[in-house]
PDB file of N, CA and C in Angstrom:
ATOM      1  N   UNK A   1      35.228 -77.219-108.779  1.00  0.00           N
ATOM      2  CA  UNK A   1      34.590 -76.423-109.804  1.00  0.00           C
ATOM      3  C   UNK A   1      35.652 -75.632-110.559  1.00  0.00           C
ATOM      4  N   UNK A   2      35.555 -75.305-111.995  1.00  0.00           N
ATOM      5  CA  UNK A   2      36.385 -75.070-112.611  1.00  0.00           C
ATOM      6  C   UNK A   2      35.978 -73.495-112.894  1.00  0.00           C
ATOM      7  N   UNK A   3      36.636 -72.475-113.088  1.00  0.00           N
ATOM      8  CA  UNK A   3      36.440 -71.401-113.100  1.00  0.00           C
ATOM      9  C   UNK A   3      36.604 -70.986-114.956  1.00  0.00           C
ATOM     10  N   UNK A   4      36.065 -69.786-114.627  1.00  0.00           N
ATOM     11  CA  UNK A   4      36.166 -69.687-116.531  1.00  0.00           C
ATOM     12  C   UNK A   4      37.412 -69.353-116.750  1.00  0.00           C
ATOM     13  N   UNK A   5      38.542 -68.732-115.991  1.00  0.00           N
ATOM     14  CA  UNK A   5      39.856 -68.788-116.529  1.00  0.00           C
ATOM     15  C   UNK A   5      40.343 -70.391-116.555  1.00  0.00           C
ATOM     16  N   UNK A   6      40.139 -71.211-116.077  1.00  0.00           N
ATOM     17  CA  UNK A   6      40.955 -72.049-116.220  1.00  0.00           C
ATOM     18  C   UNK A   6      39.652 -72.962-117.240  1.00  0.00           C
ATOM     19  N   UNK A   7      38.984 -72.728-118.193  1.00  0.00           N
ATOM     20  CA  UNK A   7      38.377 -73.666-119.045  1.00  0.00           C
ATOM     21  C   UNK A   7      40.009 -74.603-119.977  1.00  0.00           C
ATOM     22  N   UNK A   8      38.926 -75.222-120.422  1.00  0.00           N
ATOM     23  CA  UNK A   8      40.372 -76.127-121.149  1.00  0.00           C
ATOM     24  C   UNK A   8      40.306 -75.613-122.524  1.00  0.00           C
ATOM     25  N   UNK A   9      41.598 -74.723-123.278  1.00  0.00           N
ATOM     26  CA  UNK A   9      41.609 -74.193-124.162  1.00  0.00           C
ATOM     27  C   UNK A   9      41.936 -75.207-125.225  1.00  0.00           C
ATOM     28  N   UNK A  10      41.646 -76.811-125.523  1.00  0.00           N
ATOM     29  CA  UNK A  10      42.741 -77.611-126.505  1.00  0.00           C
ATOM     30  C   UNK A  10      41.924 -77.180-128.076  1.00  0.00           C
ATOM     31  N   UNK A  11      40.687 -76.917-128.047  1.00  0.00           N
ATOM     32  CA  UNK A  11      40.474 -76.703-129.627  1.00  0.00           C
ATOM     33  C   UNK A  11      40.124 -75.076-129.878  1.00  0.00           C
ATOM     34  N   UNK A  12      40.299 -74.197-129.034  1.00  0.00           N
ATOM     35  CA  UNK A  12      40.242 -72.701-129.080  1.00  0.00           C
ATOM     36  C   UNK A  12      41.103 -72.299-129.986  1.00  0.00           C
ATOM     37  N   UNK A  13      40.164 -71.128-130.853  1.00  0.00           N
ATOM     38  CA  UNK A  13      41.029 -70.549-132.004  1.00  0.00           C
ATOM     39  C   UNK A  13      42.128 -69.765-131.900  1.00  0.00           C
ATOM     40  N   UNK A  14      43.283 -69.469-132.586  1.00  0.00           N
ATOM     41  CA  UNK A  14      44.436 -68.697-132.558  1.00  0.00           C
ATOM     42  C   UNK A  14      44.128 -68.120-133.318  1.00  0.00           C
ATOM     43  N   UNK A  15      44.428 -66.243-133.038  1.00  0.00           N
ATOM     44  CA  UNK A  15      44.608 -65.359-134.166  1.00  0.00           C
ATOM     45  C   UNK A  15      46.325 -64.892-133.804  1.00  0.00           C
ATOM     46  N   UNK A  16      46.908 -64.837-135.078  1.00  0.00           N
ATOM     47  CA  UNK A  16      47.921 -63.651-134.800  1.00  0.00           C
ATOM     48  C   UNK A  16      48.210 -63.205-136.632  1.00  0.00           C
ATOM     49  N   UNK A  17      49.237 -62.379-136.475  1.00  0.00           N
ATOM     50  CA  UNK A  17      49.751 -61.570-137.743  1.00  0.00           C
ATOM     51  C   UNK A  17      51.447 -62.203-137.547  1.00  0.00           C
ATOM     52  N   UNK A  18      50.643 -62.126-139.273  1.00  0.00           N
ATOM     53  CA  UNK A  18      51.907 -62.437-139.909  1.00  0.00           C
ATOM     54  C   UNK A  18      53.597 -61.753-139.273  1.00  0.00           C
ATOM     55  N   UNK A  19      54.422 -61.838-139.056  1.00  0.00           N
ATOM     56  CA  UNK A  19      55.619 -61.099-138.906  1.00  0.00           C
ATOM     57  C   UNK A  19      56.420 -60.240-139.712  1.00  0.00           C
ATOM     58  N   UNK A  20      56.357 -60.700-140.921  1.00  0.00           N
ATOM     59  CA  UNK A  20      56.438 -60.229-142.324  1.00  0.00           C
ATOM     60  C   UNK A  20      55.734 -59.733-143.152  1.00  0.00           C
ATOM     61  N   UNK A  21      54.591 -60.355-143.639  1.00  0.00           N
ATOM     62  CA  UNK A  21      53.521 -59.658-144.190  1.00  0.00           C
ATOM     63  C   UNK A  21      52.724 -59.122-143.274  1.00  0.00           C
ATOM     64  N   UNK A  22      52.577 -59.145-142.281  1.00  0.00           N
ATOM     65  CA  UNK A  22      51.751 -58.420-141.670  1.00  0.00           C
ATOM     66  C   UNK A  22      49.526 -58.764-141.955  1.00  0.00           C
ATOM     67  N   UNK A  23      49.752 -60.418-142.749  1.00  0.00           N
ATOM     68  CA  UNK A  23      48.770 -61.026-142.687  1.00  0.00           C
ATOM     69  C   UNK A  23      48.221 -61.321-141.047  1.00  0.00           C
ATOM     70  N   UNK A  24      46.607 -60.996-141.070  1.00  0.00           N
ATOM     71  CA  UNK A  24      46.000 -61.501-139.620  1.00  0.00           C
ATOM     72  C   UNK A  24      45.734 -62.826-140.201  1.00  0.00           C
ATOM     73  N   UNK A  25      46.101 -64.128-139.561  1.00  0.00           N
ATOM     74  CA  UNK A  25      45.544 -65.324-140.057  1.00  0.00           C
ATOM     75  C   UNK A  25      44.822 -65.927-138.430  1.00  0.00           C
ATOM     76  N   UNK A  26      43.711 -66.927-138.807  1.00  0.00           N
ATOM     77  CA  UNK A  26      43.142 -67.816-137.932  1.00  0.00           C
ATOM     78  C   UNK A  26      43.499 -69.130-138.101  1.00  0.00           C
ATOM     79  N   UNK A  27      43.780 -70.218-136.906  1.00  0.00           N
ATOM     80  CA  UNK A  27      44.082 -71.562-136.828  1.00  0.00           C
ATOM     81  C   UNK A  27      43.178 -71.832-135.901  1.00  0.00           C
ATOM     82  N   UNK A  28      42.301 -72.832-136.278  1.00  0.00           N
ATOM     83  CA  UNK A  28      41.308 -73.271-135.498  1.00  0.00           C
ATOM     84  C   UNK A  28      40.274 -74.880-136.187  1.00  0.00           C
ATOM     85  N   UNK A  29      40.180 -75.406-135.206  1.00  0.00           N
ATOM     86  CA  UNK A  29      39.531 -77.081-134.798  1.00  0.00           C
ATOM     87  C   UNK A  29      38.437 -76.996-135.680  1.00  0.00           C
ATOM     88  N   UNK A  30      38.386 -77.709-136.976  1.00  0.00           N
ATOM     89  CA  UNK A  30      36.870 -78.354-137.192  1.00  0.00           C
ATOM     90  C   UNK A  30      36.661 -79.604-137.716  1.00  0.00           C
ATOM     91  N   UNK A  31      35.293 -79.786-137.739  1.00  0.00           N
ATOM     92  CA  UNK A  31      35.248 -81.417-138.390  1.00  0.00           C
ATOM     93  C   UNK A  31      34.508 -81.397-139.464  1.00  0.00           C
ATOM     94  N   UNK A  32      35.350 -81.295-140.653  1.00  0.00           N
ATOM     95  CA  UNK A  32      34.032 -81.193-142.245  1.00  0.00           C
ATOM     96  C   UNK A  32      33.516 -82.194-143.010  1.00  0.00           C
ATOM     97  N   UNK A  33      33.913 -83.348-141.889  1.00  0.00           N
ATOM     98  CA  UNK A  33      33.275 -84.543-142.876  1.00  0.00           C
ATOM     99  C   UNK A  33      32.019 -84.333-143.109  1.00  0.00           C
ATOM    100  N   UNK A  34      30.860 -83.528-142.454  1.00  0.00           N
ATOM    101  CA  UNK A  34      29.553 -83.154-143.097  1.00  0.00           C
ATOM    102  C   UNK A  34      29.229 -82.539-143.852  1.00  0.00           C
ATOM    103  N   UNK A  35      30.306 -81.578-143.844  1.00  0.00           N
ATOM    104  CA  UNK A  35      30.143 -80.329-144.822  1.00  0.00           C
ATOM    105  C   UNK A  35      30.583 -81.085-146.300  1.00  0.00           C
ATOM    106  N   UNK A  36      31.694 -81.834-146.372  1.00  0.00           N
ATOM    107  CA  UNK A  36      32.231 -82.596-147.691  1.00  0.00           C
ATOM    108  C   UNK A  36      31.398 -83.746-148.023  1.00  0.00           C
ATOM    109  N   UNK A  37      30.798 -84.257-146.880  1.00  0.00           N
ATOM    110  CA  UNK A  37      30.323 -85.412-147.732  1.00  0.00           C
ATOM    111  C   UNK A  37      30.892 -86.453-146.843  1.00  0.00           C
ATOM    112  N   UNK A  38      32.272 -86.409-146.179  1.00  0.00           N
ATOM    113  CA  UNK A  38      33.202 -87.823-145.820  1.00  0.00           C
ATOM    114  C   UNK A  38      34.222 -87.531-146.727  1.00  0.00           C
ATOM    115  N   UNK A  39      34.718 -86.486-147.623  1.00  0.00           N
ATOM    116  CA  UNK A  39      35.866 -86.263-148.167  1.00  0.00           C
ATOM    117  C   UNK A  39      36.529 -85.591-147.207  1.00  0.00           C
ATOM    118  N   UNK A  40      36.780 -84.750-146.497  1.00  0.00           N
ATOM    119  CA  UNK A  40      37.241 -83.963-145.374  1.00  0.00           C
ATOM    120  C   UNK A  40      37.211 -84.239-144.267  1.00  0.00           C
ATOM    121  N   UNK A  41      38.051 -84.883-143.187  1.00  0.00           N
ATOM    122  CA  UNK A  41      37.822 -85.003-141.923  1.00  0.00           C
ATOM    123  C   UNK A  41      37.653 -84.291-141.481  1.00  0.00           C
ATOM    124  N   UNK A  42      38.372 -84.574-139.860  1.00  0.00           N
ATOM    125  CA  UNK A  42      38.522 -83.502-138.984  1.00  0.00           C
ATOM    126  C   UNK A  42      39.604 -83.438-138.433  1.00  0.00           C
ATOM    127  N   UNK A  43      40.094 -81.493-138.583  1.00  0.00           N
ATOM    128  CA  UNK A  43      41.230 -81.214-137.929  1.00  0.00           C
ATOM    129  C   UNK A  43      41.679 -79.664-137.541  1.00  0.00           C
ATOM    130  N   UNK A  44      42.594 -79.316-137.570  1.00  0.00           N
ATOM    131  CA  UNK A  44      43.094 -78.258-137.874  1.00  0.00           C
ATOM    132  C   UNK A  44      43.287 -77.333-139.540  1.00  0.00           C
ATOM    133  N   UNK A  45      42.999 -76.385-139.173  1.00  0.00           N
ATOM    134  CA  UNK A  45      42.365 -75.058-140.538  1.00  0.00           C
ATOM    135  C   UNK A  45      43.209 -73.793-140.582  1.00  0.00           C
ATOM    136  N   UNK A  46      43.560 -72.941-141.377  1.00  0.00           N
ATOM    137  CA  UNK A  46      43.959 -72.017-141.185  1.00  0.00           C
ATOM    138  C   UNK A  46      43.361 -71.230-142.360  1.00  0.00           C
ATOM    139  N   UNK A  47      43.183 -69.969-141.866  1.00  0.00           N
ATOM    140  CA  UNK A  47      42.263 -68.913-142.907  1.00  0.00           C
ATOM    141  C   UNK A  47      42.964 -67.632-142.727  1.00  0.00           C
ATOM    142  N   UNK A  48      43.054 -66.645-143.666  1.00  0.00           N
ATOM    143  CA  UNK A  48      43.714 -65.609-143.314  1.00  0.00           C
ATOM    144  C   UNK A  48      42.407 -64.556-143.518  1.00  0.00           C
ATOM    145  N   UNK A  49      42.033 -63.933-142.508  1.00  0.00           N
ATOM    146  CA  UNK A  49      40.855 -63.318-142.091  1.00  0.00           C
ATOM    147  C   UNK A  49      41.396 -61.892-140.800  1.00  0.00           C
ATOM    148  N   UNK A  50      40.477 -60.736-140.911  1.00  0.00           N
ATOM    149  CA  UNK A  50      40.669 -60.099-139.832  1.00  0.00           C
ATOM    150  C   UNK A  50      39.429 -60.254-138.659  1.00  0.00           C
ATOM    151  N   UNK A  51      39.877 -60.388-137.405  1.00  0.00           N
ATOM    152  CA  UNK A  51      39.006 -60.693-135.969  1.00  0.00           C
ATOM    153  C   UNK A  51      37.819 -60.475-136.452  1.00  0.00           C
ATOM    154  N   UNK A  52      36.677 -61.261-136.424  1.00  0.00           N
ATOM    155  CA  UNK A  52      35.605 -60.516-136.648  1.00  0.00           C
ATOM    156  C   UNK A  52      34.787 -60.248-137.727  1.00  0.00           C
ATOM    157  N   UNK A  53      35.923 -60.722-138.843  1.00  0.00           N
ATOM    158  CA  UNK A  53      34.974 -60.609-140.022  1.00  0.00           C
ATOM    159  C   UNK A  53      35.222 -62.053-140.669  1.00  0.00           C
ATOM    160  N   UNK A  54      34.580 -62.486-141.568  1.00  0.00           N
ATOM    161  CA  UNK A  54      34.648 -63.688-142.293  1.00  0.00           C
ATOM    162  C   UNK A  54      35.823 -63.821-143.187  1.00  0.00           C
ATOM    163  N   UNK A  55      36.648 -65.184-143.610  1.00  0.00           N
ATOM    164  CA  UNK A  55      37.621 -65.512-144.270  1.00  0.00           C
ATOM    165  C   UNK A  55      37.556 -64.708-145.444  1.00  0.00           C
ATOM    166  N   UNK A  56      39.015 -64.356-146.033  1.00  0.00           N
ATOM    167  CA  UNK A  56      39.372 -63.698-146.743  1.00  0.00           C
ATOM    168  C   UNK A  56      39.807 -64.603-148.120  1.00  0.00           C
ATOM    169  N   UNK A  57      39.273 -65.895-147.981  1.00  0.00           N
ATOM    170  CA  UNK A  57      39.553 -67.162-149.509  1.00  0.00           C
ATOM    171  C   UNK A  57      39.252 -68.211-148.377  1.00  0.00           C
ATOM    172  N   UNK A  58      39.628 -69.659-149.595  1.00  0.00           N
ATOM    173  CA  UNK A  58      39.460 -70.631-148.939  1.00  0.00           C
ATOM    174  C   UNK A  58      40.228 -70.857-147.280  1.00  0.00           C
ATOM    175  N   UNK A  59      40.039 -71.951-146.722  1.00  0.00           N
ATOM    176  CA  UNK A  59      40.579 -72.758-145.603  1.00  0.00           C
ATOM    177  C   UNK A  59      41.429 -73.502-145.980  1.00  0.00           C
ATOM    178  N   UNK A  60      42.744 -73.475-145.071  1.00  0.00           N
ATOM    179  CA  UNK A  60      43.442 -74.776-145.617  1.00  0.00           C
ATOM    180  C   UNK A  60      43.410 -75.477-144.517  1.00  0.00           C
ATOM    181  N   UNK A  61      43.487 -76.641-144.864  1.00  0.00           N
ATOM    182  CA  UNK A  61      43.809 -77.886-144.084  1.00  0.00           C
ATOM    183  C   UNK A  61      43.122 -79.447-144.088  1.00  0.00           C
ATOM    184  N   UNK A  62      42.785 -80.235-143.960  1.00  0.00           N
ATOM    185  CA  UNK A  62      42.831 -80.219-142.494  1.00  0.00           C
ATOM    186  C   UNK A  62      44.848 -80.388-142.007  1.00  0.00           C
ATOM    187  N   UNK A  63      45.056 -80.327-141.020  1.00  0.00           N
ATOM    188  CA  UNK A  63      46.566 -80.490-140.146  1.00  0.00           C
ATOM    189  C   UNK A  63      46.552 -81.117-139.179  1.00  0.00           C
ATOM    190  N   UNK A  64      47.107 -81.932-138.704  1.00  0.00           N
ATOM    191  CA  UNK A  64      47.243 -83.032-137.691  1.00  0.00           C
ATOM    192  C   UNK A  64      47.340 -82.436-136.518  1.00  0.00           C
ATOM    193  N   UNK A  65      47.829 -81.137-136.264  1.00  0.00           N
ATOM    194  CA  UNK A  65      48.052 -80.270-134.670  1.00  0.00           C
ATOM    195  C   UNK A  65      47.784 -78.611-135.430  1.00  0.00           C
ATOM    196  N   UNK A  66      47.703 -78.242-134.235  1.00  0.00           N
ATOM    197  CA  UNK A  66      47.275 -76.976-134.234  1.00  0.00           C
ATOM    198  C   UNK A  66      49.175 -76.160-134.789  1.00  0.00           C
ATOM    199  N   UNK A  67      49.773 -76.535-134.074  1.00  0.00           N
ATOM    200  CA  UNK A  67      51.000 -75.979-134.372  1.00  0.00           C
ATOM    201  C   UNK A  67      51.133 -76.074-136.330  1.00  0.00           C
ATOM    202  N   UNK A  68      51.358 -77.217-136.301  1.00  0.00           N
ATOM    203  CA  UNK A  68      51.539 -77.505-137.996  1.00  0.00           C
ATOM    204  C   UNK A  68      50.949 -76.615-138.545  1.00  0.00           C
ATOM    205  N   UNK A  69      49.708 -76.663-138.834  1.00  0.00           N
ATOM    206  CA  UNK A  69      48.399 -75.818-139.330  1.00  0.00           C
ATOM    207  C   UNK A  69      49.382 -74.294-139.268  1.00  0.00           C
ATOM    208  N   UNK A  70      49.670 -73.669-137.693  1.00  0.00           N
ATOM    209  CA  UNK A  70      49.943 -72.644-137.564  1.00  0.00           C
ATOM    210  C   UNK A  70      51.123 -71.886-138.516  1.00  0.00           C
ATOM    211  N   UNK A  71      52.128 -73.356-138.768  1.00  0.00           N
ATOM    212  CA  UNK A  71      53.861 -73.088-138.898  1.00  0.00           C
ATOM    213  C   UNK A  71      53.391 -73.058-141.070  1.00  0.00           C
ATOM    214  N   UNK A  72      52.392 -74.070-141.199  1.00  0.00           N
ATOM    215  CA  UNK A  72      51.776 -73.532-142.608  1.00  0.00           C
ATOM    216  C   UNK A  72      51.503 -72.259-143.268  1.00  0.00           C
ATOM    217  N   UNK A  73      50.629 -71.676-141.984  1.00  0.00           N
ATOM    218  CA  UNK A  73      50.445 -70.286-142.698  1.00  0.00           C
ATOM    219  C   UNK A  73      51.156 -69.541-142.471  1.00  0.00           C
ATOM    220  N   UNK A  74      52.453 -69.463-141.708  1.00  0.00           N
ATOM    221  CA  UNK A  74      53.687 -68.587-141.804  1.00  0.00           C
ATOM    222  C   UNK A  74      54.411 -68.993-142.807  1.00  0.00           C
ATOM    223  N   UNK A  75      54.357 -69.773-143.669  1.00  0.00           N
ATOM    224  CA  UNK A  75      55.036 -69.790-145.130  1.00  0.00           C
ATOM    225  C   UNK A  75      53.693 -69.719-146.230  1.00  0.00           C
ATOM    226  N   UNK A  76      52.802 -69.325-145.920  1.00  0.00           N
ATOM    227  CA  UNK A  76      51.924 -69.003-147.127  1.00  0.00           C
ATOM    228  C   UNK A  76      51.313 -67.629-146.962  1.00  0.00           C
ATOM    229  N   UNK A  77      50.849 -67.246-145.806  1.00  0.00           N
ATOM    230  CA  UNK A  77      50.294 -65.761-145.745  1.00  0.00           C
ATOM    231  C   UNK A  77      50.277 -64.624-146.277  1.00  0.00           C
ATOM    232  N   UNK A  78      49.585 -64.231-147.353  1.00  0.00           N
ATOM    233  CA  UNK A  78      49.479 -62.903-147.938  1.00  0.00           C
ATOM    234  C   UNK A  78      48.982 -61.985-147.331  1.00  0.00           C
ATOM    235  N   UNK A  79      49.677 -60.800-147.336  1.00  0.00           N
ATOM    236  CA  UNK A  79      49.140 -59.463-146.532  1.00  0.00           C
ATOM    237  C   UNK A  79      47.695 -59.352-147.197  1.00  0.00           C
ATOM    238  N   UNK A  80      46.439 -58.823-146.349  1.00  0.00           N
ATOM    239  CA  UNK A  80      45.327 -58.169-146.146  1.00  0.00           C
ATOM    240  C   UNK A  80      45.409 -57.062-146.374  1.00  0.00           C
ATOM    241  N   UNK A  81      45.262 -56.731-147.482  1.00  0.00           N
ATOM    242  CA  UNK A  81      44.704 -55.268-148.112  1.00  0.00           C
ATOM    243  C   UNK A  81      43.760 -54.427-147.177  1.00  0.00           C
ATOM    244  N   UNK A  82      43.874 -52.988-146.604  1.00  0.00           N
ATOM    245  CA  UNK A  82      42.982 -52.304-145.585  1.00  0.00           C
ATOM    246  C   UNK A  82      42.172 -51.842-146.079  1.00  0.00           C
TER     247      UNK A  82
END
């Protein structure tokens, strides 16, 4: 039996902040071919949003790994206005 610490984290969302700008961004798993129509697969997303509240503009992606996606929005991230 698997305990809830050890669930399998492979499509669980990442939050962190920017280093520089000091943007909170999200990287996280979806599949929008429903939402598009079949123009959008499924993959990796990144949104620059704070915990808790809804995206702050569009989503980018989709990204082939979670890393990519991630190493994206450290060259695009705009600071979040408080």
């Amino acid at each position: 039996m698997v305990g809830p610490a050890k669930h399998r984290a492979g499509h669980e969302p990442l939050f962190d902040v920017h280093p520089l700008t000091g943007a909170s961004i999200e990287v996280f798993y979806a599949d929008r071919s429903l939402e598009t129509f079949g123009r959008c697969g499924a993959g990796w997303f990144w949104c620059s949003r704070r915990r808790g509240f809804s995206a702050l503009g569009p989503t980018v992606g989709p990204f082939a790994t979670s890393y990519s996606a991630y190493r994206h929005a450290l060259t695009q991230a705009r600071p979040i206005d408080a």
